[in-house]
Protein backbone atom coordinates (compact mmCIF):
# COMPACT_ATOMS: atom_id res chain seq x y z
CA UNK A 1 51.57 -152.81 -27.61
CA UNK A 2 51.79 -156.64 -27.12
CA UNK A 3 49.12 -156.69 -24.90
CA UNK A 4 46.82 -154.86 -27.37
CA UNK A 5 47.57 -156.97 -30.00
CA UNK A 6 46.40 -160.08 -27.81
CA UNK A 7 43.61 -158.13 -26.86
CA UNK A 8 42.56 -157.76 -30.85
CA UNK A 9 42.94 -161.47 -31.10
CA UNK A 10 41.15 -162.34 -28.92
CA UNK A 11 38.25 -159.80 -29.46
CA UNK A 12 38.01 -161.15 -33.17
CA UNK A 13 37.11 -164.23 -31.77
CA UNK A 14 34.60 -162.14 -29.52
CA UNK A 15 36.10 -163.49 -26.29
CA UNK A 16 35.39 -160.41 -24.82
CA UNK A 17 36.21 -161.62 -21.38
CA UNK A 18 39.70 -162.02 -22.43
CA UNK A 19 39.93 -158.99 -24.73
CA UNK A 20 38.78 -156.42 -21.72
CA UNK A 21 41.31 -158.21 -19.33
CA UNK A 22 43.95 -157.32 -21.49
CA UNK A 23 43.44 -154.36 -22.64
CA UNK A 24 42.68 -153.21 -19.07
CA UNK A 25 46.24 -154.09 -18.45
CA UNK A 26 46.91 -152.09 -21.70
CA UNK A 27 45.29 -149.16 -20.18
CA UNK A 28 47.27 -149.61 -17.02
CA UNK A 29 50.47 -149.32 -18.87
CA UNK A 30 49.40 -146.48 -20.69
CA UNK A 31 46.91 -144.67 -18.92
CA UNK A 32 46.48 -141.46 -21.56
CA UNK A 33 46.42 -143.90 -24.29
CA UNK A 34 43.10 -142.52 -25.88
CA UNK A 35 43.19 -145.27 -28.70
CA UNK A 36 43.66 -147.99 -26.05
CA UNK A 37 40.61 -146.28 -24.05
CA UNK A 38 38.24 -145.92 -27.11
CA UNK A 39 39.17 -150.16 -27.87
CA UNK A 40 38.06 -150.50 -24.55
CA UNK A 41 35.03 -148.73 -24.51
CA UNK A 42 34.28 -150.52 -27.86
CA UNK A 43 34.51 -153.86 -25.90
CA UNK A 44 32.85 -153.07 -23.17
CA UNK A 45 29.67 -152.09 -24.81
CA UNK A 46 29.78 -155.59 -26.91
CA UNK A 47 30.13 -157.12 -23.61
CA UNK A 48 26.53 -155.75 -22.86
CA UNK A 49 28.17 -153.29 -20.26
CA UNK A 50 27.08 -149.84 -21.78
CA UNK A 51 27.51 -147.84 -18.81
CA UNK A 52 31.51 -149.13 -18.34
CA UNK A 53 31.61 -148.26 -22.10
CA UNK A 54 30.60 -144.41 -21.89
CA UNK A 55 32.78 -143.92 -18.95
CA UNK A 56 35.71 -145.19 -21.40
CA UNK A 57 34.56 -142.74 -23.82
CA UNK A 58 34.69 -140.07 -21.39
CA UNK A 59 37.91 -140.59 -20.07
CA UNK A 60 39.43 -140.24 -23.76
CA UNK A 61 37.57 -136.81 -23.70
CA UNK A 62 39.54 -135.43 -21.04
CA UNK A 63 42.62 -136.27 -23.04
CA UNK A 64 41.22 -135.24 -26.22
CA UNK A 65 38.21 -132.63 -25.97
CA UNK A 66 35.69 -133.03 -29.15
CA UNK A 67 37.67 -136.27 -29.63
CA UNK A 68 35.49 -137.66 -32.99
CA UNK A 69 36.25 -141.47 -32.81
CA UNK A 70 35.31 -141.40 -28.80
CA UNK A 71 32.06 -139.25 -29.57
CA UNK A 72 30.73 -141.34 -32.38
CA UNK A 73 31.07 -144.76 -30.32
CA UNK A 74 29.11 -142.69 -27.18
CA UNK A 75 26.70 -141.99 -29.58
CA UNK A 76 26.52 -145.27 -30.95
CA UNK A 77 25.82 -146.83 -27.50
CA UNK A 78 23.09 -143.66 -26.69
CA UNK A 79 21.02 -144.45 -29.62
CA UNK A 80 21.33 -148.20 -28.55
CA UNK A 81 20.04 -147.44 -25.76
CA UNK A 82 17.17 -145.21 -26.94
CA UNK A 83 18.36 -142.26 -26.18
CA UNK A 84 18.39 -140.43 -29.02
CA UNK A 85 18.33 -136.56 -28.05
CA UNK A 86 21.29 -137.38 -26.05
CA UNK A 87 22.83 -138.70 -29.14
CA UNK A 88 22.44 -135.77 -31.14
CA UNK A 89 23.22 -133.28 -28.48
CA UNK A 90 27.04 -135.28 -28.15
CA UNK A 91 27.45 -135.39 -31.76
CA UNK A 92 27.08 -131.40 -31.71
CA UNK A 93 30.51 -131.65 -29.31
CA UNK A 94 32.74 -133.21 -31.89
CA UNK A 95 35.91 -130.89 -33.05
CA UNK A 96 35.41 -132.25 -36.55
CA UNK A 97 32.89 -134.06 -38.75
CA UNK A 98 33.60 -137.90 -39.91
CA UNK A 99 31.18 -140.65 -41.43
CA UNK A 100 30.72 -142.29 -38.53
CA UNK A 101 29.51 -139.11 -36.55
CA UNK A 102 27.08 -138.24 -39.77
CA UNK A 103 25.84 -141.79 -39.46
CA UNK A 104 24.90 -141.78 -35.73
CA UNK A 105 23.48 -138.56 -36.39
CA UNK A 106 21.28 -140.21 -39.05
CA UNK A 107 20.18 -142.95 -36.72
CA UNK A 108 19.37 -140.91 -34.23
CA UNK A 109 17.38 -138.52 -36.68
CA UNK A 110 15.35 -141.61 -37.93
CA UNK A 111 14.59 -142.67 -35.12
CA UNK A 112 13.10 -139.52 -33.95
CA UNK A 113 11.16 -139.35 -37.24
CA UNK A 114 12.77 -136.65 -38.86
CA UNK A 115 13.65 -138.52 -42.08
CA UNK A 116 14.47 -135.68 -44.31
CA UNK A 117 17.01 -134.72 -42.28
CA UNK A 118 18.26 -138.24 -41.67
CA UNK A 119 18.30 -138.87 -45.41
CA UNK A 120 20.48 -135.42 -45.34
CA UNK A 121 22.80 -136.50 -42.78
CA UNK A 122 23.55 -140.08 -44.92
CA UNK A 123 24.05 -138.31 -47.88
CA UNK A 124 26.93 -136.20 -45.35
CA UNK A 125 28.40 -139.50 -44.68
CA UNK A 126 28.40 -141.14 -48.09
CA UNK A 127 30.14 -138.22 -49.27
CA UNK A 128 33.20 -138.56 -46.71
CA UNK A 129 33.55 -141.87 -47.24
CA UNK A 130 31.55 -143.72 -50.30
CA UNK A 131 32.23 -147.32 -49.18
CA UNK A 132 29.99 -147.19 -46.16
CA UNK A 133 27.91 -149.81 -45.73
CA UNK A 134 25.78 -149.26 -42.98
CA UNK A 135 25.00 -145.92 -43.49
CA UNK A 136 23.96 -147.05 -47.38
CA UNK A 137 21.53 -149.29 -46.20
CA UNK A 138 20.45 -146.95 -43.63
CA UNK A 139 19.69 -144.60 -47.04
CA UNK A 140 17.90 -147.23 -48.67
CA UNK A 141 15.47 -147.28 -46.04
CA UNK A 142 14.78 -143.95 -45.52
CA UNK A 143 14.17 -143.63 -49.06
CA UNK A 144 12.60 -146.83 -49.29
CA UNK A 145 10.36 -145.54 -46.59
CA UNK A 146 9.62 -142.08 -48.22
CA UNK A 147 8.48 -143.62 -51.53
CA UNK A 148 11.50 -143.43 -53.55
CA UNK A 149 12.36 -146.52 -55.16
CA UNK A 150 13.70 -145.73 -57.86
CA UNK A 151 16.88 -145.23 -55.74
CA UNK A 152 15.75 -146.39 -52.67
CA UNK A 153 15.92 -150.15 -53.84
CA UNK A 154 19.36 -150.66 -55.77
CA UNK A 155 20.58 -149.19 -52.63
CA UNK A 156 19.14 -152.03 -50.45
CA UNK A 157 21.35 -154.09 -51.81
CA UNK A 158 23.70 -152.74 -49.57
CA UNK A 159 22.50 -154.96 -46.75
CA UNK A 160 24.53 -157.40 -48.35
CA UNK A 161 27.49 -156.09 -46.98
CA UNK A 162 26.13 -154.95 -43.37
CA UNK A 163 24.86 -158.28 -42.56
CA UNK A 164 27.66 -161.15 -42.34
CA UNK A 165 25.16 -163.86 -42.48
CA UNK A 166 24.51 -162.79 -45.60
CA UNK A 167 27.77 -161.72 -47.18
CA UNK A 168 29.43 -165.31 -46.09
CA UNK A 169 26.59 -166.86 -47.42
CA UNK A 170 27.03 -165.48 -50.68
CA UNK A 171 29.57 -167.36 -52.23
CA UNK A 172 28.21 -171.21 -51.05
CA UNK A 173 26.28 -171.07 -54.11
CA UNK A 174 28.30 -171.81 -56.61
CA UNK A 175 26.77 -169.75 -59.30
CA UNK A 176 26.50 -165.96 -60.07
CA UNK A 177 23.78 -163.39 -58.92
CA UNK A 178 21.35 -162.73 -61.07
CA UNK A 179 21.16 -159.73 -62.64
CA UNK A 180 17.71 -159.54 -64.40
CA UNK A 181 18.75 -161.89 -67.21
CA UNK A 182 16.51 -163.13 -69.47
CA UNK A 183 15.43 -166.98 -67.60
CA UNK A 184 14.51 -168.44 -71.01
CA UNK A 185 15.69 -172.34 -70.41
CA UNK A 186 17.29 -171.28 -67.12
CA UNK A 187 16.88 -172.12 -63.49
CA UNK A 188 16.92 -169.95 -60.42
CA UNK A 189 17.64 -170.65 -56.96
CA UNK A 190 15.83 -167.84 -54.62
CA UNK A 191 16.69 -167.93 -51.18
CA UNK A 192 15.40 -166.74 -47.97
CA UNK A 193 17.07 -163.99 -45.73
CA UNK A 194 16.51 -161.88 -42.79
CA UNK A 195 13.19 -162.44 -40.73
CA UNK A 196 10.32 -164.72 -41.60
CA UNK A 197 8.08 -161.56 -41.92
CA UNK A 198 10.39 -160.30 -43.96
CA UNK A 199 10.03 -163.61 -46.17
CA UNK A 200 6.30 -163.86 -45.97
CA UNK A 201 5.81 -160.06 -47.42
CA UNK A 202 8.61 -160.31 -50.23
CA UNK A 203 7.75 -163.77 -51.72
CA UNK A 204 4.78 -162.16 -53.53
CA UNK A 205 6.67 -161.07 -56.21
CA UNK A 206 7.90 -164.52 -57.33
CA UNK A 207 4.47 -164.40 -58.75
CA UNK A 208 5.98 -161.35 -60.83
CA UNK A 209 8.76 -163.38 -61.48
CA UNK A 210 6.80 -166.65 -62.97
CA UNK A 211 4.65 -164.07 -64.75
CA UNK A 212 7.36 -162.81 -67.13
CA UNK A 213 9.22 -166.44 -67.19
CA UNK A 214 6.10 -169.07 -66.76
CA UNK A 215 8.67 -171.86 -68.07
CA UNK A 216 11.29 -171.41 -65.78
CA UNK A 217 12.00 -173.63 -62.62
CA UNK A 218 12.15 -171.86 -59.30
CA UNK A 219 13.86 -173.22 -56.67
CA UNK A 220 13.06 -171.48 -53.06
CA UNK A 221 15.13 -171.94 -49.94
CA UNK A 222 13.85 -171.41 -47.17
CA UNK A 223 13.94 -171.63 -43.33
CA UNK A 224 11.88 -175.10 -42.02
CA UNK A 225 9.18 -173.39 -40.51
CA UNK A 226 8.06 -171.79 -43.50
CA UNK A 227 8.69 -174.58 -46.19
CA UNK A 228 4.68 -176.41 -45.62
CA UNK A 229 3.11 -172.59 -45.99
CA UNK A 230 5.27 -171.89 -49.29
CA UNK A 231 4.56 -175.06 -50.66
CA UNK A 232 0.79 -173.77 -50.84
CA UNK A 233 2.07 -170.64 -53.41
CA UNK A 234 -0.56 -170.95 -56.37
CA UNK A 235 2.67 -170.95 -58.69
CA UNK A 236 3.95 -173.70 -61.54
CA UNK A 237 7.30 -174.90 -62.02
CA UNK A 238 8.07 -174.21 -57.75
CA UNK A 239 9.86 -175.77 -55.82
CA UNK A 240 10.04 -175.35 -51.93
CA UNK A 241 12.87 -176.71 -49.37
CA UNK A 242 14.65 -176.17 -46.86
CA UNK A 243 18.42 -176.52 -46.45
CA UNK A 244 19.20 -178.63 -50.03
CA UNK A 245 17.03 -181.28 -49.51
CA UNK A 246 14.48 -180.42 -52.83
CA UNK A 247 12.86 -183.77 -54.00
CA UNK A 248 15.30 -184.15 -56.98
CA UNK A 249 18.92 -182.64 -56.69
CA UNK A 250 18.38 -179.71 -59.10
CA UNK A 251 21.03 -178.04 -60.65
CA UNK A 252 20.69 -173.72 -60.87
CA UNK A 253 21.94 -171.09 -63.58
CA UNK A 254 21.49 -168.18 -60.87
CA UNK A 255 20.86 -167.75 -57.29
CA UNK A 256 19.57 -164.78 -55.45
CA UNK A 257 18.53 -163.36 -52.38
CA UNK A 258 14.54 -163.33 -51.96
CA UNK A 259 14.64 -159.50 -50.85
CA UNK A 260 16.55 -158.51 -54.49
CA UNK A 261 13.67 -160.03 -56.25
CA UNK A 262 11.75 -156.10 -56.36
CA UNK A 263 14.93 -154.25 -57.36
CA UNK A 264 16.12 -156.97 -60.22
CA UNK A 265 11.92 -156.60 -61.24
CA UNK A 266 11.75 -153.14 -61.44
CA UNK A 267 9.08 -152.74 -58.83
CA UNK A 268 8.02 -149.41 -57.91
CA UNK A 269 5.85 -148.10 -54.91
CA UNK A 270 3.15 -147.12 -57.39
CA UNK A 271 1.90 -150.75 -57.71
CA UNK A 272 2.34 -153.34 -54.99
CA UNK A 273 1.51 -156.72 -56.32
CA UNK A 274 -1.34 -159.14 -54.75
CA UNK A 275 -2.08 -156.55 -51.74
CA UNK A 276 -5.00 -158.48 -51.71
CA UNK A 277 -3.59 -161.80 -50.45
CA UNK A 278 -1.72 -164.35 -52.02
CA UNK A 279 -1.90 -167.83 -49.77
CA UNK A 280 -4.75 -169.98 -49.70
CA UNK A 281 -7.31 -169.82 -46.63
CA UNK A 282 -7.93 -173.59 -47.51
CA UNK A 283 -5.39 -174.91 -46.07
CA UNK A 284 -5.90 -178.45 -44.45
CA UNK A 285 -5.61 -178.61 -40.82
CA UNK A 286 -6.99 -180.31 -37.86
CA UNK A 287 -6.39 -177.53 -35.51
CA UNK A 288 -10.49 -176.82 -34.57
CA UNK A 289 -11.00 -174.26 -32.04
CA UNK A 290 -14.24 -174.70 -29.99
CA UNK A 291 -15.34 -170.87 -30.76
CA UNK A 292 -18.29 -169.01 -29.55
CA UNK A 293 -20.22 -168.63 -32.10
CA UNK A 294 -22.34 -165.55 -31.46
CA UNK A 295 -18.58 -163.90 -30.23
CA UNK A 296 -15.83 -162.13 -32.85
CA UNK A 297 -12.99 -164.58 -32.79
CA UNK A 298 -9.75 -162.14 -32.26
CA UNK A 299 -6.62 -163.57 -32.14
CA UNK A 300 -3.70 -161.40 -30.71
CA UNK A 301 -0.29 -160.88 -30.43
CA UNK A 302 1.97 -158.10 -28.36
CA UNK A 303 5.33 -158.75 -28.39
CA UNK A 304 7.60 -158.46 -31.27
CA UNK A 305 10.61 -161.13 -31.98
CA UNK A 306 13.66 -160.56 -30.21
CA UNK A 307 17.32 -160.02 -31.69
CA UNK A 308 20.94 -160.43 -30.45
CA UNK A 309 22.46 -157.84 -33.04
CA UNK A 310 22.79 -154.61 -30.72
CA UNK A 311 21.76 -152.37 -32.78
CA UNK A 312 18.10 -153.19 -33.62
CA UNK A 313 17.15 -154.36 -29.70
CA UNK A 314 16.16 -151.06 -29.07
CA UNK A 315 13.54 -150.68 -32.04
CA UNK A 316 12.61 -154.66 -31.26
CA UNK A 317 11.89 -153.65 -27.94
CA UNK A 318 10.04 -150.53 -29.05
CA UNK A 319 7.31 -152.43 -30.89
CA UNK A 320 6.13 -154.75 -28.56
CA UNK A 321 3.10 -154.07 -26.09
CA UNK A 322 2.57 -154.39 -22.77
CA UNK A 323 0.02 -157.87 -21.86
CA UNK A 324 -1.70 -155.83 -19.42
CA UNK A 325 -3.12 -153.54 -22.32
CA UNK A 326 -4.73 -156.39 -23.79
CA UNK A 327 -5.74 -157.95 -20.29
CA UNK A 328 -7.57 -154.80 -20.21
CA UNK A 329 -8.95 -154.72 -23.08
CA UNK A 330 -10.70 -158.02 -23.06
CA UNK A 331 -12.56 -156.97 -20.02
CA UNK A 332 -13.83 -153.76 -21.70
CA UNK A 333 -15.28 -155.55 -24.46
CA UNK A 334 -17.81 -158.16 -23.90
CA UNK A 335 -18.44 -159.50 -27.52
CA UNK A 336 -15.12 -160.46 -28.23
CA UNK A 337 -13.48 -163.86 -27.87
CA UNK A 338 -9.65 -163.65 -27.80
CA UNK A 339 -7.03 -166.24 -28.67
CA UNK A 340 -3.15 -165.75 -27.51
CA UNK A 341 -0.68 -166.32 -30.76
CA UNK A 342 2.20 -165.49 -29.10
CA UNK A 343 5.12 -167.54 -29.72
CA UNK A 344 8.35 -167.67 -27.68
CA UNK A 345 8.89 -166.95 -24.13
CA UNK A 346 6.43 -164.09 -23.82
CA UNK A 347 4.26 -166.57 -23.78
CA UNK A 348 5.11 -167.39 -20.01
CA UNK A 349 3.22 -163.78 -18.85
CA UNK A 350 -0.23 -164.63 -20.11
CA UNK A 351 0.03 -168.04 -18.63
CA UNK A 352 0.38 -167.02 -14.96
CA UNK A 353 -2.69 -165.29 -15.76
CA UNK A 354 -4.81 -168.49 -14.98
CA UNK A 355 -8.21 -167.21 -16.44
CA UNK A 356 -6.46 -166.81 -19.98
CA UNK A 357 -4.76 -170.01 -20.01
CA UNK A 358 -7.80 -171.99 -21.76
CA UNK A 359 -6.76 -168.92 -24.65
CA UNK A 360 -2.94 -169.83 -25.69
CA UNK A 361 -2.55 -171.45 -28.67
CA UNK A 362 1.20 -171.49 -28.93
CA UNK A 363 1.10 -175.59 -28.24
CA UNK A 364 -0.59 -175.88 -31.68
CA UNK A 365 1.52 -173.27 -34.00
CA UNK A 366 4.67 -175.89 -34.86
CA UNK A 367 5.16 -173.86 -38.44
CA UNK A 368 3.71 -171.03 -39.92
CA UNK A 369 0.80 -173.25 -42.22
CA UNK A 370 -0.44 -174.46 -38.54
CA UNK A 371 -0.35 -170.88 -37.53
CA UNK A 372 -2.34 -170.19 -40.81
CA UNK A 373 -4.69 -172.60 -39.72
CA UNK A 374 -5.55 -170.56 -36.84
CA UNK A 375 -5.61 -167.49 -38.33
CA UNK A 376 -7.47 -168.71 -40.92
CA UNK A 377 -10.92 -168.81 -38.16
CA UNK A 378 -9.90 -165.18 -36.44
CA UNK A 379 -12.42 -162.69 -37.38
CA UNK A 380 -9.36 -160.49 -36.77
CA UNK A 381 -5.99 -160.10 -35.74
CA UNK A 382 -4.67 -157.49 -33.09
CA UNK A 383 -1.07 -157.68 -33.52
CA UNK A 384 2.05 -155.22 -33.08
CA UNK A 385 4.68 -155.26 -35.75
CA UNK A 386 6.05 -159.37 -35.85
CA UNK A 387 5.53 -162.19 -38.36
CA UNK A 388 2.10 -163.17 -37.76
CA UNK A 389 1.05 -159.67 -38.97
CA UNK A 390 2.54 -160.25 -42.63
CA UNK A 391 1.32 -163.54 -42.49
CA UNK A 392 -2.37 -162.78 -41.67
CA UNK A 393 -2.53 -160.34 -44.73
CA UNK A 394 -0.55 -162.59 -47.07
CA UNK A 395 -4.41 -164.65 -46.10
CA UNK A 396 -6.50 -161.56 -46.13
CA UNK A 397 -7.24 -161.86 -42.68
CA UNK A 398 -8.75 -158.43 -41.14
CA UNK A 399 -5.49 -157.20 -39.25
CA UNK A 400 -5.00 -154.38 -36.93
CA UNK A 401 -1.24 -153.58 -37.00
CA UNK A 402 -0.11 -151.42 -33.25
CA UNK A 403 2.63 -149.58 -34.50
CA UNK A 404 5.20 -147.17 -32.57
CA UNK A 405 5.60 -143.98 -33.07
CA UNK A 406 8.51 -144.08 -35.32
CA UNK A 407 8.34 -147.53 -36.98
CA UNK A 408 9.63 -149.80 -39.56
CA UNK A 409 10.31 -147.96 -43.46
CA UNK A 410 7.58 -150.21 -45.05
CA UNK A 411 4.76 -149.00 -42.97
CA UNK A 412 5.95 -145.16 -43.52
CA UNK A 413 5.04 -142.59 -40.86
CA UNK A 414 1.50 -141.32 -41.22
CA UNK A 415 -1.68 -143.47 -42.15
CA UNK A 416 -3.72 -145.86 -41.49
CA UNK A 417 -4.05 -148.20 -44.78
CA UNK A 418 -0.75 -149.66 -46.32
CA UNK A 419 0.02 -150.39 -49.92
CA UNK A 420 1.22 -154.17 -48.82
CA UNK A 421 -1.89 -155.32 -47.74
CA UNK A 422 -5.17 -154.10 -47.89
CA UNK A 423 -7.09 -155.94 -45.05
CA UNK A 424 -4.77 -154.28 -42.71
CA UNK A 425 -5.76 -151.27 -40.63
CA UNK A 426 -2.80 -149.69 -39.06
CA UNK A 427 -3.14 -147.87 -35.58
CA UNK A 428 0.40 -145.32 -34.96
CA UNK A 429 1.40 -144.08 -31.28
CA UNK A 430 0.53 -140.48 -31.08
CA UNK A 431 3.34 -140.22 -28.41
CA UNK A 432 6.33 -142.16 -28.34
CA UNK A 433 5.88 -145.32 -25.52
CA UNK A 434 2.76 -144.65 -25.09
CA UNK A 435 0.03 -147.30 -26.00
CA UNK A 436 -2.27 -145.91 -24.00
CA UNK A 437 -4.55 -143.64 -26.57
CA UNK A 438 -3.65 -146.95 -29.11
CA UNK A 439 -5.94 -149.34 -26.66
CA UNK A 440 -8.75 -146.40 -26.08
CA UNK A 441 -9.14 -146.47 -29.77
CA UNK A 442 -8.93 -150.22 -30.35
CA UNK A 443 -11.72 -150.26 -27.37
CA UNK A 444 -13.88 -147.76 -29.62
CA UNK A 445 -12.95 -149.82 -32.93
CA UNK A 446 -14.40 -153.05 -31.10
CA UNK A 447 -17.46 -151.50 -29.61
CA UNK A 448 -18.78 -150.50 -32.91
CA UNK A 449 -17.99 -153.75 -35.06
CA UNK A 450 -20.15 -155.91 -35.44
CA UNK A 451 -20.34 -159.74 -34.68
């Protein structure tokens, strides 16, 4: 029991090397230990090492058949890894139903597309135990994504729990949420959270917000790259920093989380505001491309950011395209000049490619009002689901989203037009990792528009 107890320790301090030699020696000591096993499987697949982790999980099986703790974590790691017909099949094993098997079920569920019965299988969890985070904010999504707000949204607020970065950053403020308070002679702080497409699409409605209270200061927090393009906002009484460092220290009534801004608004589905743009395409810039003129100037993008939190790599990884589709593309379309914005180390592929160097454009994009710049003399953008797509119809830029099969609540799962912005054109898998029929289309798309 020591020796677990030192393994704990040190796994809250996610020394995992330490934490699986110990309880290793644990399981040594008491080899039909299930809970020991199950701790160690849990370990194991935080250590990255999925494969260890399910054979942990299976050896607790043998010494407790339909075991539900053991199956849920299984799961868990299966529908990390993709593999979410496996999931379901597993969960179908367990001698009794818990929260977290309902949950996994509902991941795996969503992820296959089947978001009725994902919604269905939430609901199952919530009722078993009430207090469950992640499988609320799973909810929220789902509903978010099926056009009910009305719940949908109050429920997102539930991500303020699931996410640590955001529930320790919570108190640092010093002041109370707001609530929807009148603002009359008050001042709000409004910060940033989650990614910086997440930012870019959601700080339309402080427009909303400065609409109902034109008197009232706003104060906006944001990450650095993004603090030059939100100073451009067309919006009195902002203010635009990053960190503290606003041009006068300003004192706040209220603080809240830029993503609670539709739910504390009353925003519905019905009426997305400013799907027509909201940032200037004036921005000032020297960043001059030397563009063909009688060519359409397309700028693309094919891989999607990456993340460390395990269980969103999967559906990262899902979005992103392979650069040979594009490669491909360019050569099947002769009136097209393309541009590479990718950022980040994706970057590297295209530049071994030595006839697309003279292309990249990452060397110029320092924030996201350079990469406006840019975008701002594309005829279009080809991008899959990342930043630059939000960004490009926050400018009205023509924008053809690649989207997997199963993707993100905000762009739904049928259609081609979305509410959020209306120069963007979305183009859906028809079969799950496979881009294939995506790029014949986007080759037919091309051919016909003209330049």
């Amino acid at each position: 029991m020591q020796l677990q107890q030192w393994a704990e320790q040190a796994a809250s301090q996610q020394d995992w090397s330490t934490a699986l030699q110990l309880i290793e020696l644990a399981a040594w000591q008491e080899p039909d230990n299930p809970q020991i096993l199950c701790r160690w499987g849990d370990w194991l697949a935080a250590a990255g090492q999925p494969e260890e982790a399910i054979a942990a999980y299976q050896a607790v099986l043998e010494f407790q058949p339909g075991c539900p703790q053991s199956i849920a974590a299984w799961a868990a790691v299966l529908n990390e890894q993709g593999q979410f017909a496996e999931a379901i099949a597993l969960l179908d094993q367990a001698s009794e139903q818990t929260a977290d098997l309902w949950h996994q079920r509902a991941v795996a569920l969503q992820s296959l597309g089947d978001w009725p019965q994902a919604l269905t299988s939430c609901d199952s969890a919530l009722q078993l135990d009430p207090t469950a985070a992640e499988s609320q904010f799973l909810r929220s999504k789902l509903r978010l994504g099926l056009g009910d707000w009305s719940q949908g949204s109050p429920e997102y607020e539930s991500r303020l729990l699931v996410f640590s970065e955001l529930r320790d950053r919570l108190p640092s403020f010093g002041c109370p949420l707001w609530q929807g308070e009148d603002l009359t002679n008050k001042t709000l702080l409004i910060w940033g959270e989650q990614g910086y497409g997440d930012q870019i699409q959601f700080v339309r409605y402080l427009s909303v917000l400065h609409d109902r209270w034109p008197e009232t200061p706003l104060l906006l927090l944001v990450s650095e790259p993004l603090v030059d393009l939100f100073r451009q906002l067309a919006i009195a009484n902002l203010q635009v920093a990053t960190q503290f460092t606003f041009e006068t220290e300003s004192a706040y009534d209220f603080h809240l989380p830029l993503l609670s801004l539709p739910e504390r608004l009353g925003a519905t589905a019905d009426v997305i505001p400013l799907a027509q743009g909201y940032l200037p395409r004036s921005l000032q810039s020297e960043i001059r491309l030397q563009a063909n003129p009688r060519q359409l100037q397309v700028g693309f993008v094919w891989q999607a950011g990456e993340t460390s939190d395990r269980r969103y790599q999967w559906r990262q990884a899902s979005k992103s395209v392979p650069l040979e589709q594009f490669l491909q593309l360019r050569l099947q379309v002769n009136h097209c000049q393309f541009w590479s914005l990718q950022v980040g180390p994706a970057r590297q592929s295209l530049l071994q490619n030595w006839d697309w160097a003279d292309c990249d454009l990452a060397d110029r994009m320092h924030s996201f009002a350079d990469t406006a710049a840019v975008l701002n003399q594309m005829d279009l953008l080809i991008t899959v689901d990342t930043a630059i797509a939000h960004l490009a119809g926050a400018l009205e830029i023509p924008t053809w989203l690649l989207l997997p099969k199963f993707a993100d609540w905000r762009w739904s799962l049928t259609g081609s037009e979305t509410p959020w912005y209306q120069s963007m054109r979305l183009y859906r898998q028809a079969i799950a990792g496979d881009w294939r029929s995506v790029f014949e289309q986007l080759q037919q798309d091309l051919n016909s528009r003209p330049y």
